[in-house]
Protein backbone atom coordinates (compact mmCIF):
# COMPACT_ATOMS: atom_id res chain seq x y z
CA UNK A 1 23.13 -5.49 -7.76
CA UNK A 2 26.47 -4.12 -9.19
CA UNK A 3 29.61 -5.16 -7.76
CA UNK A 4 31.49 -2.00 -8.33
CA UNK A 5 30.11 1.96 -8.61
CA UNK A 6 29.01 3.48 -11.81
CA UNK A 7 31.67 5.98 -13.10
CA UNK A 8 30.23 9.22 -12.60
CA UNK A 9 30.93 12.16 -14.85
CA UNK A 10 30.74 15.26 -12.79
CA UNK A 11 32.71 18.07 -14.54
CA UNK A 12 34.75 20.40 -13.04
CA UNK A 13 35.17 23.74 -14.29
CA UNK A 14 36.52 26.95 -13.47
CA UNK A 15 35.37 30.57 -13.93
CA UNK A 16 37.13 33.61 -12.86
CA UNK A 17 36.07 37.16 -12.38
CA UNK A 18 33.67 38.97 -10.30
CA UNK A 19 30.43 36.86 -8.51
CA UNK A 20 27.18 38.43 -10.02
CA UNK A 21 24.02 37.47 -8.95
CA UNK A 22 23.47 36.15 -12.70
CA UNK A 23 26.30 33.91 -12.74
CA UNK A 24 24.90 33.15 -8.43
CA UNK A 25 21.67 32.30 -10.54
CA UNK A 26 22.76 30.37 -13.40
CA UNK A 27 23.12 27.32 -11.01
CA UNK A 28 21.07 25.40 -9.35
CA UNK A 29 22.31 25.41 -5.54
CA UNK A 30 25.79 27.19 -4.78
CA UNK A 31 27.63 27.58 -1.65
CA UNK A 32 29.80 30.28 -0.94
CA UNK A 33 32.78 30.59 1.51
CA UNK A 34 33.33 33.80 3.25
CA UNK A 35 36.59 34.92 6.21
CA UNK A 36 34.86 34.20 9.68
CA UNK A 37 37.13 37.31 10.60
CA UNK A 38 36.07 39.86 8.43
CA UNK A 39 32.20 38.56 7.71
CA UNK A 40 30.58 41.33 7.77
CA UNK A 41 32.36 43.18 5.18
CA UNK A 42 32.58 40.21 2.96
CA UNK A 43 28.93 39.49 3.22
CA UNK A 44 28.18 43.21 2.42
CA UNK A 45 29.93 42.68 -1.21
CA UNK A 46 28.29 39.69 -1.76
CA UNK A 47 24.74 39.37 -4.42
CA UNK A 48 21.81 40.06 -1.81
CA UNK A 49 24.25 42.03 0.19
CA UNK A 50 21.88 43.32 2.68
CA UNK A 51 20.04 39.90 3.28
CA UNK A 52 22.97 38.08 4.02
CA UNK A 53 24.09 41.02 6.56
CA UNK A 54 20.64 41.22 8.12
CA UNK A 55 20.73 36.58 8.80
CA UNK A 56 24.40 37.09 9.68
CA UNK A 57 23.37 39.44 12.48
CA UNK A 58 20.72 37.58 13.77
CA UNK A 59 22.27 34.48 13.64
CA UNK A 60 23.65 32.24 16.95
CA UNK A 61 27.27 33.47 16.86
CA UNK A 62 28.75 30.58 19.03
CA UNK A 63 31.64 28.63 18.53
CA UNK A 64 30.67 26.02 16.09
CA UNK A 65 31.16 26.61 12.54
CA UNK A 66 28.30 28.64 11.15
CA UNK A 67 26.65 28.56 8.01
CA UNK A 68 23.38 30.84 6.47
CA UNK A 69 21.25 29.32 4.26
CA UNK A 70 18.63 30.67 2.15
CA UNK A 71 16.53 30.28 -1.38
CA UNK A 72 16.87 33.47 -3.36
CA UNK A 73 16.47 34.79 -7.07
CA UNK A 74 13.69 34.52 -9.46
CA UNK A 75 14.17 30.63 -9.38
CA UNK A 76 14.35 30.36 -5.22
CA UNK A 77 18.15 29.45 -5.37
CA UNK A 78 19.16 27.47 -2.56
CA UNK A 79 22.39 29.34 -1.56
CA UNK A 80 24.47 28.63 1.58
CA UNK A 81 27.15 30.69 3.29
CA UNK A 82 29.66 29.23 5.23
CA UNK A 83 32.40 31.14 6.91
CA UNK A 84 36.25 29.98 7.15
CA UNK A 85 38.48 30.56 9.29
CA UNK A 86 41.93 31.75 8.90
CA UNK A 87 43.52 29.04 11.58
CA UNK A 88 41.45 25.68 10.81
CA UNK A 89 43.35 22.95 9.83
CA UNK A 90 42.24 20.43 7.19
CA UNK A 91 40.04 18.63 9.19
CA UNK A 92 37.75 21.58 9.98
CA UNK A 93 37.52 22.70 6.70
CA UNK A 94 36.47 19.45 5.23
CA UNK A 95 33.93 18.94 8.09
CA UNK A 96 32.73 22.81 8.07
CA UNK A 97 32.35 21.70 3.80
CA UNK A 98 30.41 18.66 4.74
CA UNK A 99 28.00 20.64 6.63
CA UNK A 100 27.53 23.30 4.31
CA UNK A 101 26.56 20.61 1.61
CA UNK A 102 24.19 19.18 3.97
CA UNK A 103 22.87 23.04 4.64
CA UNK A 104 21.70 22.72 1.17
CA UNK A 105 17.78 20.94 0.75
CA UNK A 106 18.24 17.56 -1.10
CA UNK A 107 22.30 17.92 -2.15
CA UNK A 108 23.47 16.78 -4.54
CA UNK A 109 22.29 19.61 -7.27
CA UNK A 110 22.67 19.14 -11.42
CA UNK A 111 24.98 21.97 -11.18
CA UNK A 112 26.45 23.84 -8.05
CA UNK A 113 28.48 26.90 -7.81
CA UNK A 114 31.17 26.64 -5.05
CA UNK A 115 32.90 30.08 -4.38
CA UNK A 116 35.13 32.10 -1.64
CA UNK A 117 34.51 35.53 -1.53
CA UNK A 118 37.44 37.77 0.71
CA UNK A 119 39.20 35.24 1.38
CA UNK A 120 43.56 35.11 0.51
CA UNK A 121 44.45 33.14 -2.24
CA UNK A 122 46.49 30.39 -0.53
CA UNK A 123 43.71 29.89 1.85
CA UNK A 124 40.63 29.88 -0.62
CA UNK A 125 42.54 27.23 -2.50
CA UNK A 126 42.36 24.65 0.56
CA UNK A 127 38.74 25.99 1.08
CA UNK A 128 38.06 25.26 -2.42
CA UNK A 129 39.28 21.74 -2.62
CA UNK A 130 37.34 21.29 0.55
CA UNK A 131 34.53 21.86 -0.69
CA UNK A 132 34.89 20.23 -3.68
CA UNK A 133 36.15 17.01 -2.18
CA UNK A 134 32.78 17.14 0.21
CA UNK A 135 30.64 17.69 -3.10
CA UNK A 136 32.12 14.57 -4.69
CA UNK A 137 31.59 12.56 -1.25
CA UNK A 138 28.18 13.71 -0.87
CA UNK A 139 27.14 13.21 -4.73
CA UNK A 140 28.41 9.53 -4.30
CA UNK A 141 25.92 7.07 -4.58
CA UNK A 142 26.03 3.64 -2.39
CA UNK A 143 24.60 0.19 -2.75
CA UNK A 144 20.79 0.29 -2.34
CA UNK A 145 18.68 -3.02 -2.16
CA UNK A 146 15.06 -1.07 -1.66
CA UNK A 147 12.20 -2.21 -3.58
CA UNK A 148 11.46 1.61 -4.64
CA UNK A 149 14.27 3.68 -5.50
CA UNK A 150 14.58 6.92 -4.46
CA UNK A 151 14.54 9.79 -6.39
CA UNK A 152 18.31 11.32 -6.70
CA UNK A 153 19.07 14.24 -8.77
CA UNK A 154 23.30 13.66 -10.38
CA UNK A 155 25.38 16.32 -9.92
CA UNK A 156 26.73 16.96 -13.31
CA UNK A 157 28.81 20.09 -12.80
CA UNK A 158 30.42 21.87 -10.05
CA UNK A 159 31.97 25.58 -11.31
CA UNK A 160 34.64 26.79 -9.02
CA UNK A 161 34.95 30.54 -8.58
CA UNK A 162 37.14 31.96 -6.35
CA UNK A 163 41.19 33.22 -5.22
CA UNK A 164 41.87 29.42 -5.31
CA UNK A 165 40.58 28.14 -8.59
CA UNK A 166 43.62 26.89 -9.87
CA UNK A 167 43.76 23.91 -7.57
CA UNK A 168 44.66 20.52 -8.73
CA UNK A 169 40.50 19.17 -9.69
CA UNK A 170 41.53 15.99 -10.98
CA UNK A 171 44.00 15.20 -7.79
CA UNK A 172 40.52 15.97 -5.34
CA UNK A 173 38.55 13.74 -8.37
CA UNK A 174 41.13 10.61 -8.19
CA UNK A 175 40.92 10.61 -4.42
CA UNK A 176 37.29 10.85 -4.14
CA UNK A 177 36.95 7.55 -6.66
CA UNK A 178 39.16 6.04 -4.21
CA UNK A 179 37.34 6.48 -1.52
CA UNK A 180 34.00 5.91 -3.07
CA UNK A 181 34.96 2.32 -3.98
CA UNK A 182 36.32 2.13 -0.69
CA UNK A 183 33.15 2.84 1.06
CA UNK A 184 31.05 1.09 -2.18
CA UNK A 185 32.71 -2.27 -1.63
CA UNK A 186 32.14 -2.10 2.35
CA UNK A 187 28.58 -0.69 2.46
CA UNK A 188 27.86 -4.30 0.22
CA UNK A 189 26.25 -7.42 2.21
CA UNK A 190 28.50 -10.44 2.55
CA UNK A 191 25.93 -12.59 0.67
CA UNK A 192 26.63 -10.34 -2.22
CA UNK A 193 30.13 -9.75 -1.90
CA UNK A 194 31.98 -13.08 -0.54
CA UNK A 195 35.18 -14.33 -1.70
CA UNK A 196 34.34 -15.27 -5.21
CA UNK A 197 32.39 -12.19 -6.11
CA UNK A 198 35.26 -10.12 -4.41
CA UNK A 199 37.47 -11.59 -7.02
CA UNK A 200 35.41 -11.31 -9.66
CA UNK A 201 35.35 -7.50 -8.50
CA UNK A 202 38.88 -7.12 -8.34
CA UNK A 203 39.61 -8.73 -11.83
CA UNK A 204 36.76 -6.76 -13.65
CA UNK A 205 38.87 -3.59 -12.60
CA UNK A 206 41.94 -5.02 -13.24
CA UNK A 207 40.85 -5.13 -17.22
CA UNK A 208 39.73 -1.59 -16.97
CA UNK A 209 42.29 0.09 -14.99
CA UNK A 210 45.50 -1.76 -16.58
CA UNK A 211 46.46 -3.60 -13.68
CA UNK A 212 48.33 -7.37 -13.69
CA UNK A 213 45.79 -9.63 -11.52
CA UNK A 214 47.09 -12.77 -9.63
CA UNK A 215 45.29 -14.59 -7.17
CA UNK A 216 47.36 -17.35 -4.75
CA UNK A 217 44.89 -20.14 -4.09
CA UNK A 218 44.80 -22.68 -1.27
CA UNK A 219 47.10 -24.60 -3.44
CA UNK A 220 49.75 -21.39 -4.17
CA UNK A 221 49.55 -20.87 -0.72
CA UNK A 222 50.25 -24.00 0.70
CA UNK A 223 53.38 -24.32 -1.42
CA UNK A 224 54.21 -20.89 -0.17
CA UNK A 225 54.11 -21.92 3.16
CA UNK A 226 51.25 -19.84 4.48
CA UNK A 227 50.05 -21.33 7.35
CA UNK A 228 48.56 -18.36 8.83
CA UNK A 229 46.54 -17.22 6.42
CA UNK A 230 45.27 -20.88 5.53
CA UNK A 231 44.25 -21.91 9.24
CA UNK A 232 41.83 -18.95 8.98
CA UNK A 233 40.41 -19.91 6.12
CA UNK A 234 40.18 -23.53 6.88
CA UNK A 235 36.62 -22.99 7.63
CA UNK A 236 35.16 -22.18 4.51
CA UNK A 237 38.24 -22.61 2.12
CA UNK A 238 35.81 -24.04 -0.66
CA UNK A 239 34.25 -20.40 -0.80
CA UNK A 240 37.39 -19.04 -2.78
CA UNK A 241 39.33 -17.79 0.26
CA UNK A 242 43.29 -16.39 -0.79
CA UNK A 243 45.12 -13.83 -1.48
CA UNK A 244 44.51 -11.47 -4.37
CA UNK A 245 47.73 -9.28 -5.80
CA UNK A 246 47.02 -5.98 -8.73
CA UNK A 247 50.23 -4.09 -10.23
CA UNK A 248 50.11 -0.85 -11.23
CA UNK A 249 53.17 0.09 -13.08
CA UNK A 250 53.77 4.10 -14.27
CA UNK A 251 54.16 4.50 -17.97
CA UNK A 252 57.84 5.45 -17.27
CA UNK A 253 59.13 2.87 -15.36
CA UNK A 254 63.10 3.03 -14.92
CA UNK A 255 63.94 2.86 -11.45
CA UNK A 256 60.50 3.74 -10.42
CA UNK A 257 59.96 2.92 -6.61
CA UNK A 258 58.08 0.33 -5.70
CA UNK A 259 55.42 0.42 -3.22
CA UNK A 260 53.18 -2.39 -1.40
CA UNK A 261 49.81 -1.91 -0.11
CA UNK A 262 48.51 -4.49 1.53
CA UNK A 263 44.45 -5.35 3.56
CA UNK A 264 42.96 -7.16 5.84
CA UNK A 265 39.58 -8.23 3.15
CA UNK A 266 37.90 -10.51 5.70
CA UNK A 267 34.35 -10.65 3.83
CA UNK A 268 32.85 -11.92 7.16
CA UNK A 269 34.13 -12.28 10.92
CA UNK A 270 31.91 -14.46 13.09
CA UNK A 271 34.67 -14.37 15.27
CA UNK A 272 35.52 -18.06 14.96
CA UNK A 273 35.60 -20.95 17.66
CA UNK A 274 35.66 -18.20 19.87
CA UNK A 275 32.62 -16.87 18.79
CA UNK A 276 31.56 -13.15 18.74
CA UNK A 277 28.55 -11.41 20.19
CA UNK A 278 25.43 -10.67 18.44
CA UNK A 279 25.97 -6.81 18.83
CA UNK A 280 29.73 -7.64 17.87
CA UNK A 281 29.36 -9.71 14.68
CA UNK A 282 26.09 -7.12 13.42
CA UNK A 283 28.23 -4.96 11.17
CA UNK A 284 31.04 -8.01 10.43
CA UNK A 285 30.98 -7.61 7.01
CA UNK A 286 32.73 -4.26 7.19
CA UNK A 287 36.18 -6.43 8.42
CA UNK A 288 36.82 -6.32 4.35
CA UNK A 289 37.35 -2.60 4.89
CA UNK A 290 40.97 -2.62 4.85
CA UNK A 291 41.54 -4.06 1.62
CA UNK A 292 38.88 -1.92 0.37
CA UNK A 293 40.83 1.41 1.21
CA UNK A 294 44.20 -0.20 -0.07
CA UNK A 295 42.33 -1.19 -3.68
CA UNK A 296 40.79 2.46 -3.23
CA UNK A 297 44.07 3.62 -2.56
CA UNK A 298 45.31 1.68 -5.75
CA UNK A 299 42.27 3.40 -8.10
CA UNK A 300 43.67 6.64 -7.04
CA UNK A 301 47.11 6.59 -7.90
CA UNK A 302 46.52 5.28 -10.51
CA UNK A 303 44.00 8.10 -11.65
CA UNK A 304 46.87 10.42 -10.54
CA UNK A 305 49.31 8.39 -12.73
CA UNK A 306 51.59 8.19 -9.83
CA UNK A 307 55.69 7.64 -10.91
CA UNK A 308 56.08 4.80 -8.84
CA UNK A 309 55.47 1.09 -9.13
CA UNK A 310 52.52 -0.05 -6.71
CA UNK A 311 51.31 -3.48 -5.65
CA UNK A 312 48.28 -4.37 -4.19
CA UNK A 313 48.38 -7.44 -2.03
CA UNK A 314 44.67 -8.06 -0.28
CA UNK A 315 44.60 -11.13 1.89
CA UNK A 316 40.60 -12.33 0.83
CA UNK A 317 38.69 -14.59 3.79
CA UNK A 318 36.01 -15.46 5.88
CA UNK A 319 36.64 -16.30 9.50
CA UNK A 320 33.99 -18.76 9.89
CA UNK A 321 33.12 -21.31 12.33
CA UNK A 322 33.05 -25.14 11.69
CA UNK A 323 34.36 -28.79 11.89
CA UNK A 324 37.36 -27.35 10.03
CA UNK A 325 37.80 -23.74 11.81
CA UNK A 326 41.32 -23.22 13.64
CA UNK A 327 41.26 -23.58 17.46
CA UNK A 328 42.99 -21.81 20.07
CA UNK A 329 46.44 -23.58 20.64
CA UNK A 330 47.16 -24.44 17.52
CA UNK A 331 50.90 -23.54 16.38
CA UNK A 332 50.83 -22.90 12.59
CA UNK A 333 54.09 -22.06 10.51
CA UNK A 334 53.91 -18.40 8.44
CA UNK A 335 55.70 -17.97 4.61
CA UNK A 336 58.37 -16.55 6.51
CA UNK A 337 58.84 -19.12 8.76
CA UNK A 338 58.06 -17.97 12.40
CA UNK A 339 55.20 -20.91 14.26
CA UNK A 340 52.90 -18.80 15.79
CA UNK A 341 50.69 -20.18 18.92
CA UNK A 342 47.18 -19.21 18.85
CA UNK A 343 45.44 -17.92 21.40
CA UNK A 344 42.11 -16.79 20.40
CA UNK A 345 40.33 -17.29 16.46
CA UNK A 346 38.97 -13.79 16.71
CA UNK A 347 42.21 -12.14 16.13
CA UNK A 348 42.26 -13.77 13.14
CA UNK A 349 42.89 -10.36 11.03
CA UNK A 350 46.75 -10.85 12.48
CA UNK A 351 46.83 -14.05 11.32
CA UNK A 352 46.04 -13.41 7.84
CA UNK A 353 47.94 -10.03 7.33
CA UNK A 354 51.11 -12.03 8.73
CA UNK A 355 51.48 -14.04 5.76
CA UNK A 356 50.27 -11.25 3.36
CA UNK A 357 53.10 -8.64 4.71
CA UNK A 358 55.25 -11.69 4.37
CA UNK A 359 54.28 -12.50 0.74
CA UNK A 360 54.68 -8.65 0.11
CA UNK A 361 58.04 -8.59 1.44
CA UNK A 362 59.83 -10.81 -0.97
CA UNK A 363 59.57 -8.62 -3.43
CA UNK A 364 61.47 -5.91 -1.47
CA UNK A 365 59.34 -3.00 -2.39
CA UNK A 366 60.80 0.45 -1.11
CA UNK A 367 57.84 1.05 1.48
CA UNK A 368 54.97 -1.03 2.64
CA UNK A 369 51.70 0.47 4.19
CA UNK A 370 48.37 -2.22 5.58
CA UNK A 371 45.56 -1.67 6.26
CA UNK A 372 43.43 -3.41 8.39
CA UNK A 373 40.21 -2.90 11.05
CA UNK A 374 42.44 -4.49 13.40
CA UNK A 375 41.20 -4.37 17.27
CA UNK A 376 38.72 -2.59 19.32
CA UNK A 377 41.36 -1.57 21.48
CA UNK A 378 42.65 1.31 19.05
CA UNK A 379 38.97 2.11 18.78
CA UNK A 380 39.11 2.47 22.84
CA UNK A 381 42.41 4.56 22.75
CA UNK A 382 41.31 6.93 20.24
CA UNK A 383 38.00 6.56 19.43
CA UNK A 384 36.30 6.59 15.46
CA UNK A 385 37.85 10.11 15.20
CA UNK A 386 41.30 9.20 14.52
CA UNK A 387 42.98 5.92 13.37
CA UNK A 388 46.33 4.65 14.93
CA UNK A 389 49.77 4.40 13.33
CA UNK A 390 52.45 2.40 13.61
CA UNK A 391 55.99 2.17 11.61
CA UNK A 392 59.66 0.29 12.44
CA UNK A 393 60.94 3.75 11.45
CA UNK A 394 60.22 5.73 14.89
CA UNK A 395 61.92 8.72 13.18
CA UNK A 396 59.18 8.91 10.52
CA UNK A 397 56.53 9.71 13.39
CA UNK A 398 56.23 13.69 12.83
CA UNK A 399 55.60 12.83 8.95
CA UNK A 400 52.56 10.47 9.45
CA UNK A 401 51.71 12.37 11.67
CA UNK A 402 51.49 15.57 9.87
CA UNK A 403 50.27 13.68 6.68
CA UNK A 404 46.86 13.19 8.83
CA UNK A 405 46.65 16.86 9.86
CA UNK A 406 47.27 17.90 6.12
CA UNK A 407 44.98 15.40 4.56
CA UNK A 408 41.91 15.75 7.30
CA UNK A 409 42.25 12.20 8.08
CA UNK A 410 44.40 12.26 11.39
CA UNK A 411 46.22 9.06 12.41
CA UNK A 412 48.03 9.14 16.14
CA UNK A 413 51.30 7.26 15.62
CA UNK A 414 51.81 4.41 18.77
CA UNK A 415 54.84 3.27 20.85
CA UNK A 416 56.10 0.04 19.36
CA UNK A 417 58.92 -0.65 21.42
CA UNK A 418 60.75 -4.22 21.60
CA UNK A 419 59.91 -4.50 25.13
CA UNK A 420 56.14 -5.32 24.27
CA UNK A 421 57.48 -8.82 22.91
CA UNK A 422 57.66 -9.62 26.47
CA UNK A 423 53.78 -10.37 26.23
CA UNK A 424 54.06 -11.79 23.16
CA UNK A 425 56.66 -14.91 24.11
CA UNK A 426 55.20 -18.21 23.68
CA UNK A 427 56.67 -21.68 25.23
CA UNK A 428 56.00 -23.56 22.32
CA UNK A 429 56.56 -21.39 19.14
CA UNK A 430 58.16 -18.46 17.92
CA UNK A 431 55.39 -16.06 18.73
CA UNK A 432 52.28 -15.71 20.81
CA UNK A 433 49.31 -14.69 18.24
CA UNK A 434 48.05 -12.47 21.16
CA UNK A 435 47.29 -12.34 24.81
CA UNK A 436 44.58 -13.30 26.89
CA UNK A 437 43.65 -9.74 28.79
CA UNK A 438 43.69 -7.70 25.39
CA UNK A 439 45.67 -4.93 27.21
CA UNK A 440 47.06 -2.88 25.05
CA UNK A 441 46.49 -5.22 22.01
CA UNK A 442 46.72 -2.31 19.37
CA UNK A 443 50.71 -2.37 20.17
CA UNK A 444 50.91 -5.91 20.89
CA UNK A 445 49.40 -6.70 17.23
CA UNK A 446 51.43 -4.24 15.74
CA UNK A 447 54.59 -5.50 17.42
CA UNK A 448 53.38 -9.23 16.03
CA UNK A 449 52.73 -7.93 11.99
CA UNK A 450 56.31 -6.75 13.11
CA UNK A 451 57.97 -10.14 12.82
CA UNK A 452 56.82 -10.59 9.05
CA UNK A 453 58.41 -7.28 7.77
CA UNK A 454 61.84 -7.72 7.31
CA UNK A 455 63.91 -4.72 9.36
CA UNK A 456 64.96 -3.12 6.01
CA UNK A 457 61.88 -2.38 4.25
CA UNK A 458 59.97 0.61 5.51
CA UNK A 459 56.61 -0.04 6.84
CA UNK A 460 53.70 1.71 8.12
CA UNK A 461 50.43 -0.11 9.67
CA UNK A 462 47.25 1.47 10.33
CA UNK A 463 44.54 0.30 12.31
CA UNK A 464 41.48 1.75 10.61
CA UNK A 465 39.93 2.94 14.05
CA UNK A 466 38.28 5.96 11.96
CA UNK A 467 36.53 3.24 9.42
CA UNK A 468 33.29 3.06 10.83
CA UNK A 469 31.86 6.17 12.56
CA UNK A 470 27.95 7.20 13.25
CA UNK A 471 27.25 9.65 11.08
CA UNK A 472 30.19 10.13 9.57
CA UNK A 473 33.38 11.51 9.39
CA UNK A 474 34.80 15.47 8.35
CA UNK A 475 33.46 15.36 4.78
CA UNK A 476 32.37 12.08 4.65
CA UNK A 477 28.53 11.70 4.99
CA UNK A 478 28.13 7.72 6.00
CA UNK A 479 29.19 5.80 8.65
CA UNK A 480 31.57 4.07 6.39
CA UNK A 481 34.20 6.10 5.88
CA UNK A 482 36.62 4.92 3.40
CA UNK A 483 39.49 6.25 5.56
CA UNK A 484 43.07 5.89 4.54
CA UNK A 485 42.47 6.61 0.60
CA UNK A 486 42.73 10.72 0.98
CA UNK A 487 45.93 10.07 4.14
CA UNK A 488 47.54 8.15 1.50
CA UNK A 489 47.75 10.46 -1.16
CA UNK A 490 49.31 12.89 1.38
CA UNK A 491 51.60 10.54 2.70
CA UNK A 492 53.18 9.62 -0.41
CA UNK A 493 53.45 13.38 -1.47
CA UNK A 494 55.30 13.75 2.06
CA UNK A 495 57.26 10.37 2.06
CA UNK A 496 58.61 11.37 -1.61
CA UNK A 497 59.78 15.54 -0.66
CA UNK A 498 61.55 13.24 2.57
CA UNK A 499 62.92 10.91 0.46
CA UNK A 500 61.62 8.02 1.73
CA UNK A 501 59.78 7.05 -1.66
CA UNK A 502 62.25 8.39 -4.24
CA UNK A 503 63.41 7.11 -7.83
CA UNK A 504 66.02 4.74 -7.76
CA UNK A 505 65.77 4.05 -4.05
CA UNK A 506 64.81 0.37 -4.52
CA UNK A 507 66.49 -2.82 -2.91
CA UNK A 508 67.53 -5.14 -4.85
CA UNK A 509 65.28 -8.60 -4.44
CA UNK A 510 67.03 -11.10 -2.16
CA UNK A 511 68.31 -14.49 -4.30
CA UNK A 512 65.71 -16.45 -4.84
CA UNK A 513 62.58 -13.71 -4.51
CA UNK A 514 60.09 -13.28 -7.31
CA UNK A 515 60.71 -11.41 -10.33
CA UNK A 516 57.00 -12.30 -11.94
CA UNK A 517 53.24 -11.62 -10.87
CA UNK A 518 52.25 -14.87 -11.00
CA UNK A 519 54.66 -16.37 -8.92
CA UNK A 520 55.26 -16.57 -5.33
């Protein structure tokens, strides 16, 4: 089985003019987008006019986006209308896309017509990429171990017709390759990807994509001081366990600003000493999603050929159990010094994002953002439907925020106050690694990654509570979602009009810090 996705090569083209049926016919599926407010007269101008009118008026008008569907034509085109609406925010549109590609029998087509019809310019543009991002998520393929293939027909070319042609394709394209790895890399079994085939993963599109590769061993690591990250991996250090760093740099690349991502890549999570359930450890080998969306994340700027400088920092384990596996009151020393006290080897995903943010720090990028499938407890507060953010910049709150209602992946930003130490105050080290009720542990891990970003740099952690969801998510088809790779995009594009992530904004590296890849 492949490590990494084929590259597909769906085109993207655009046609303008009037919708005929022979240009409705030319394709083989098509879905067309019409104003829920004026329907009726938009349906009326449509190819099979009178059809569409007659399904629209017998159709179940209630609240829930609605769609028609029908085969039509001398070839029995499978056609689908869905209807926008004027007020939906991202989120509904990509999820009222998703379902209008799952209206049509046995997506994805060779070639699909996506269209609005009536609809104003500005808004047929974010119905268009909608659509169009759904297309890309539903045509992706995932890892499949059956014996007998089945059949799947590629979707070679999607035409977009409409108000909003003119939207930025390749932006929607880069994203979606983002989040297909994303979701690729997680959907994988952890006998097939484990540490050393994660790194042979992550080097194999290092060559491709142009990016430096370094990866800090147990040995780099122990120099570094890393005692965090290592007492997590103690358990099964001999199965390649560390910390894997890619850097993308932008062809122009004076005073660029310089951006970390960083992920939790825990290939498998039994949980540890304190062992996990059998209904808790069944889908364990998804706790590598974080570093998947932040190497996702990674693909996509790069695709976009973003102007900024971005490393990659992915802290790579297993949290097994063993002779060797770290024990509850244990007091380990992290790169940047602070002795934390364990408390309980299931929260390991703290532990080994500590020393990774720390690691990432030294090279004082201008922002930092992790990633990481962090604690049930954000899962509780929110549920799969949004993911939680937190930042030691309260004032940037409204922008993530908004980036989530503008991308269609919605984050709630969390209270991180300094009173929530309190909880967090050990007797014997610098830091308590968690508590033993698990109230509130979405803030109180927060407020711990806290004490391994140094107050100057800007940081942002989200805890991927929208990662895994049952049928998944707005436009996204499977239970994995890949979530964080489309937010991203639209955080940078709102954290650069702020000026948060602007040229020339960079700190200069403390005495001493790393100026090269392959040191740390």
């Amino acid at each position: 089985m492949e490590l990494l996705p084929a590259e597909r090569d769906t085109r993207i083209l655009k046609r303008s003019g009037v919708l005929t049926e022979r240009i409705l016919h030319a394709h083989d599926a098509a879905i067309i987008a019409c104003p829920d407010e004026k329907a009726e007269s938009a349906l009326k101008t449509l190819p099979h006019g009178p059809l569409w009118l007659k399904l629209y008026r017998e159709s179940d008008k209630g609240d829930a986006p609605r769609h028609l569907s029908a085969r039509l034509g001398p070839h029995a085109t499978p056609i689908t209308i869905v209807f926008a609406k004027a007020s939906s925010a991202a989120f509904e549109r990509l999820t009222n896309a998703g379902r209008a590609w799952k209206a049509l029998s046995a997506p994805p087509r060779a070639s699909v017509l996506l269209a609005t019809h009536g609809i104003a310019p500005e808004q047929s543009q974010h119905v268009l990429e909608s659509l169009l991002a759904a297309g890309l998520a539903w045509a992706a393929p995932l890892p499949d171990f059956k014996s007998k293939k089945a059949d799947r027909a590629k979707l070679s070319r999607l035409v977009l017709m409409g108000e909003g042609a003119s939207l930025d394709s390749d932006r929607t394209q880069a994203i979606d390759r983002g989040n297909h790895l994303a979701r690729w890399l997680t959907t994988l079994p952890p006998n097939v990807l484990d540490t050393l085939t994660y790194r042979r993963a992550l080097r194999t599109l290092a060559r491709k994509h142009g990016w430096q590769y370094t990866f800090y061993d147990d040995a780099a690591l122990r120099r570094a001081g890393a005692g965090a990250f290592l007492a997590v991996a103690r358990a099964n250090e001999h199965r390649g366990a560390g910390i894997a760093r890619l850097r993308y740099r932008p062809s122009q690349r004076t005073k660029a600003p310089r951006l970390a991502l960083v992920g939790k890549g825990i290939c498998f999570d039994t949980g540890g000493i304190n062992l996990k359930s059998h209904k808790g450890m069944y889908q364990m080998h998804e706790d590598m999603q974080g570093s998947a969306v932040a190497v996702g994340t990674l693909l996509a700027l790069t695709a976009m050929r973003a102007p900024y400088e971005v490393e990659c920092w992915l802290a790579i384990t297993e949290n097994q159990i063993g002779a060797r596996a770290y024990r509850p009151q244990e007091v380990v020393r992290a790169a940047n010094g602070v002795t934390i006290q364990v408390a309980h080897s299931d929260a390991e995903g703290r532990m080994v994002l500590a020393d990774t943010l720390a690691l990432a720090a030294r090279e004082r990028p201008d922002l930092i953002i992790d990633y990481a499938t962090l604690t049930g407890a954000c899962v509780n507060a929110l549920t799969e439907r949004f993911s939680g953010a937190f930042t030691n910049r309260p004032e940037l709150h409204a922008l993530i925020e908004h980036a989530g209602r503008a991308s269609g992946e919605r984050v709630w930003p969390f209270p991180m106050d300094e009173d929530f130490d309190v909880d967090l105050e050990s007797s014997i080290a610098d830091i308590l690694q968690c508590t033993p009720d698990s109230k509130g542990d979405h803030i109180l891990a927060a407020r711990f990654l806290n004490r391994f970003v140094p107050r100057e740099i800007p940081w942002i952690h989200l805890d991927l509570a929208a990662s895994n969801r049952s049928g998944g998510l707005a436009h996204i088809p499977t239970d994995f979602t890949g979530f964080g790779v489309r937010y991203t995009a639209h955080l940078l594009d709102e954290a650069r009009r702020s000026g948060l992530l602007t040229t020339g904004r960079s700190q200069k590296r403390s005495a001493g810090s790393s100026t090269r890849a392959d040191k740390l």
